[in-house]
Protein backbone atom coordinates (compact mmCIF):
# COMPACT_ATOMS: atom_id res chain seq x y z
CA UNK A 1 14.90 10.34 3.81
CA UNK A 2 16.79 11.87 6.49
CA UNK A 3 20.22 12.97 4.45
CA UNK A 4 17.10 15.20 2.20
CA UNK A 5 15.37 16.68 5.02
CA UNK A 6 18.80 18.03 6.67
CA UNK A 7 19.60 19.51 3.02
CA UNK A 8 16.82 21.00 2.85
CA UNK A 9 15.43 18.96 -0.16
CA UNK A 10 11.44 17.61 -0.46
CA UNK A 11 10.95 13.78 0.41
CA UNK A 12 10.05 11.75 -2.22
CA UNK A 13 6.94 11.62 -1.41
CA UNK A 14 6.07 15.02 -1.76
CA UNK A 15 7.98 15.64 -4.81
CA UNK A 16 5.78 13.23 -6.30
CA UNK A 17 2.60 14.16 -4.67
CA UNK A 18 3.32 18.05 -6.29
CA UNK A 19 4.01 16.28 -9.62
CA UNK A 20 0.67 14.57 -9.63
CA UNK A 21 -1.40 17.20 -8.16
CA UNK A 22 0.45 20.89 -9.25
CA UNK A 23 -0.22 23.05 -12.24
CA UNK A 24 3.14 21.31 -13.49
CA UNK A 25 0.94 18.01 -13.83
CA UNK A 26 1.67 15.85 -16.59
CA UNK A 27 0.73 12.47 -18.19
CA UNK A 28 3.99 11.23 -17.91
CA UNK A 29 4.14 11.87 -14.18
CA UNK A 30 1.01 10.77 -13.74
CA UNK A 31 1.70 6.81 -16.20
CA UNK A 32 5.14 6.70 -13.92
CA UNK A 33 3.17 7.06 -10.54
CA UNK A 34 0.46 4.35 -11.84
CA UNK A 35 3.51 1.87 -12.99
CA UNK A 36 4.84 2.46 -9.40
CA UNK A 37 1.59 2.01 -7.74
CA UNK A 38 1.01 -0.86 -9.61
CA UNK A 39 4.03 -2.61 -8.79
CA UNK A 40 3.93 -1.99 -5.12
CA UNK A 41 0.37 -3.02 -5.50
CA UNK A 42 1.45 -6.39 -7.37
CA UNK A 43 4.16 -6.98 -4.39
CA UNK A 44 2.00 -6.42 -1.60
CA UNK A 45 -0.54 -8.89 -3.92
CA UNK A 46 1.17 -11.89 -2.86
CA UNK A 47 -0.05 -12.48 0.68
CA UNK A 48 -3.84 -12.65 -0.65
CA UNK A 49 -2.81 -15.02 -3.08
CA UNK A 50 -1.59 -17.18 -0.80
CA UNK A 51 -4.30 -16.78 0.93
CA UNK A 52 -6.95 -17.58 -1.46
CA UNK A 53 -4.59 -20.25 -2.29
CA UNK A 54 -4.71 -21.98 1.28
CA UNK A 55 -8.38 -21.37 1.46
CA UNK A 56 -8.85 -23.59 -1.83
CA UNK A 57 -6.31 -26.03 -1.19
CA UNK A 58 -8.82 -26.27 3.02
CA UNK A 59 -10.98 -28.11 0.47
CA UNK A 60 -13.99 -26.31 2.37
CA UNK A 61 -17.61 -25.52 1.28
CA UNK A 62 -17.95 -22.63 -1.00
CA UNK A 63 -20.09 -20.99 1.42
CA UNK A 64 -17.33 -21.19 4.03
CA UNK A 65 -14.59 -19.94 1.18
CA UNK A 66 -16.46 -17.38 0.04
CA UNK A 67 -17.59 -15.97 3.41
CA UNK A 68 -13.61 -16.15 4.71
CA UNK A 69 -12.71 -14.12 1.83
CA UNK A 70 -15.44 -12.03 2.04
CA UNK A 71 -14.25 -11.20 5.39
CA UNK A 72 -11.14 -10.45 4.61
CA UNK A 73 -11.66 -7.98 1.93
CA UNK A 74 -14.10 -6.28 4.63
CA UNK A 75 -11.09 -6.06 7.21
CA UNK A 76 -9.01 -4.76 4.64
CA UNK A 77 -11.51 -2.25 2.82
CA UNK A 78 -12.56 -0.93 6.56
CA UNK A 79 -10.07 2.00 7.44
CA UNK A 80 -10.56 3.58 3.72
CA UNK A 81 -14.41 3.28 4.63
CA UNK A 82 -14.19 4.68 7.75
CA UNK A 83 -11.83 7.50 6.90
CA UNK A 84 -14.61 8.73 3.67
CA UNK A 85 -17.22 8.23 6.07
CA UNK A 86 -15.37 10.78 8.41
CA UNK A 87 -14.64 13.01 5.86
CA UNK A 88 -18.09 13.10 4.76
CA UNK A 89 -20.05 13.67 8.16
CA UNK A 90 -17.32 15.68 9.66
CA UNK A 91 -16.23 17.81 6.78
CA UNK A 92 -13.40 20.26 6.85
CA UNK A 93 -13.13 19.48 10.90
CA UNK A 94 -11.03 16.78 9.45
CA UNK A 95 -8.36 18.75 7.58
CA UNK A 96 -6.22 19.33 10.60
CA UNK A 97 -5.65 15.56 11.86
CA UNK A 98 -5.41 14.55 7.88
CA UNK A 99 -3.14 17.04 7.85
CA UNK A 100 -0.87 15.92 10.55
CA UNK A 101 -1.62 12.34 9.32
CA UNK A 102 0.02 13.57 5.93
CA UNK A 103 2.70 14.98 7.39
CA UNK A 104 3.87 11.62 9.05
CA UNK A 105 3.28 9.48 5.95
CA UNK A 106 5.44 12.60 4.18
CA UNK A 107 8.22 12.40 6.70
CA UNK A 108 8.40 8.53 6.81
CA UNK A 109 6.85 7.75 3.62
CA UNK A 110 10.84 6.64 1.63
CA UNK A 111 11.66 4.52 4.37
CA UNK A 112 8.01 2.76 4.67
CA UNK A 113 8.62 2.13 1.08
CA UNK A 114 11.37 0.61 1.31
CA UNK A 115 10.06 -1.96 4.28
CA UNK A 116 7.42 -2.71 2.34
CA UNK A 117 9.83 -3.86 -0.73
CA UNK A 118 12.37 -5.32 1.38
CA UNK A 119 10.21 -7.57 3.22
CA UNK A 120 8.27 -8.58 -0.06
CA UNK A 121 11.32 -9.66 -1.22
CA UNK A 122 12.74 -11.63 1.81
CA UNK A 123 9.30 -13.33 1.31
CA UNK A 124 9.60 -14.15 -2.37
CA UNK A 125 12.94 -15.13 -1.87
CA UNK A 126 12.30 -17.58 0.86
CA UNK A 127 9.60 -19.21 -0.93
CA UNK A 128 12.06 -19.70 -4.31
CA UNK A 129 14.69 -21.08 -2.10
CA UNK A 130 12.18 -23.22 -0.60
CA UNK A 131 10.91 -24.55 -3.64
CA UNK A 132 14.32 -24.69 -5.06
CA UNK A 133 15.90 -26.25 -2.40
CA UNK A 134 13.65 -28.57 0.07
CA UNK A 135 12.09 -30.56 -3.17
């Protein structure tokens, strides 16, 4: 967050990247980062769901189901793709921009967080108040 970079103290981010990847590595560190992964992971879930959801409830062909999900694992799964096949033809002539790439997702990386959990729970929260409310 800001208020930490003007004090002088490491983002988030980086603190726990160091945990995870310094000689001060430890199981703990590494359980508590795969909890928080997992829950962010579990938030951002809920979209696909619904998606596989509304593609079952289109009462289309299996075909047609499996090829729109198919699809959409494929637009999702692309930039990871892409950015190991860069990394693999290009080499180290990719450790500058991945650099600078990891230095923006250091800087900004608290507040995307939080984003990311705020609007997953404006969404869960409309969807409860929906069900509780409209029925």
């Amino acid at each position: 967050s800001e208020k930490r970079r003007t004090s002088g103290q490491a983002d988030r981010t980086h603190v726990w990247r160091e945990r995870v990847l310094g000689s001060a590595s430890s199981a703990r560190s590494v359980v508590l980062l795969a909890i928080a992964a997992g829950t962010a992971e579990l938030v951002t879930m809920l979209p696909y769901l619904a998606a596989i959801a509304m593609i079952t409830a289109a009462g289309l062909p299996a075909v047609a189901s499996a090829s729109i999900l198919a699809g959409y694992c494929l637009i999702m799964a692309m930039p990871a793709v892409l950015l190991l096949c860069g990394r693999v033809v290009a080499g180290n002539r990719l450790d500058k921009p991945l650099r600078r790439v990891d230095s923006l997702m250091s800087r900004y990386g608290d507040s995307a967080m939080g984003w990311v959990f705020g609007i997953a729970g404006f969404y869960l929260a409309g969807n409860a108040a929906a069900v509780l409310f409209v029925n």
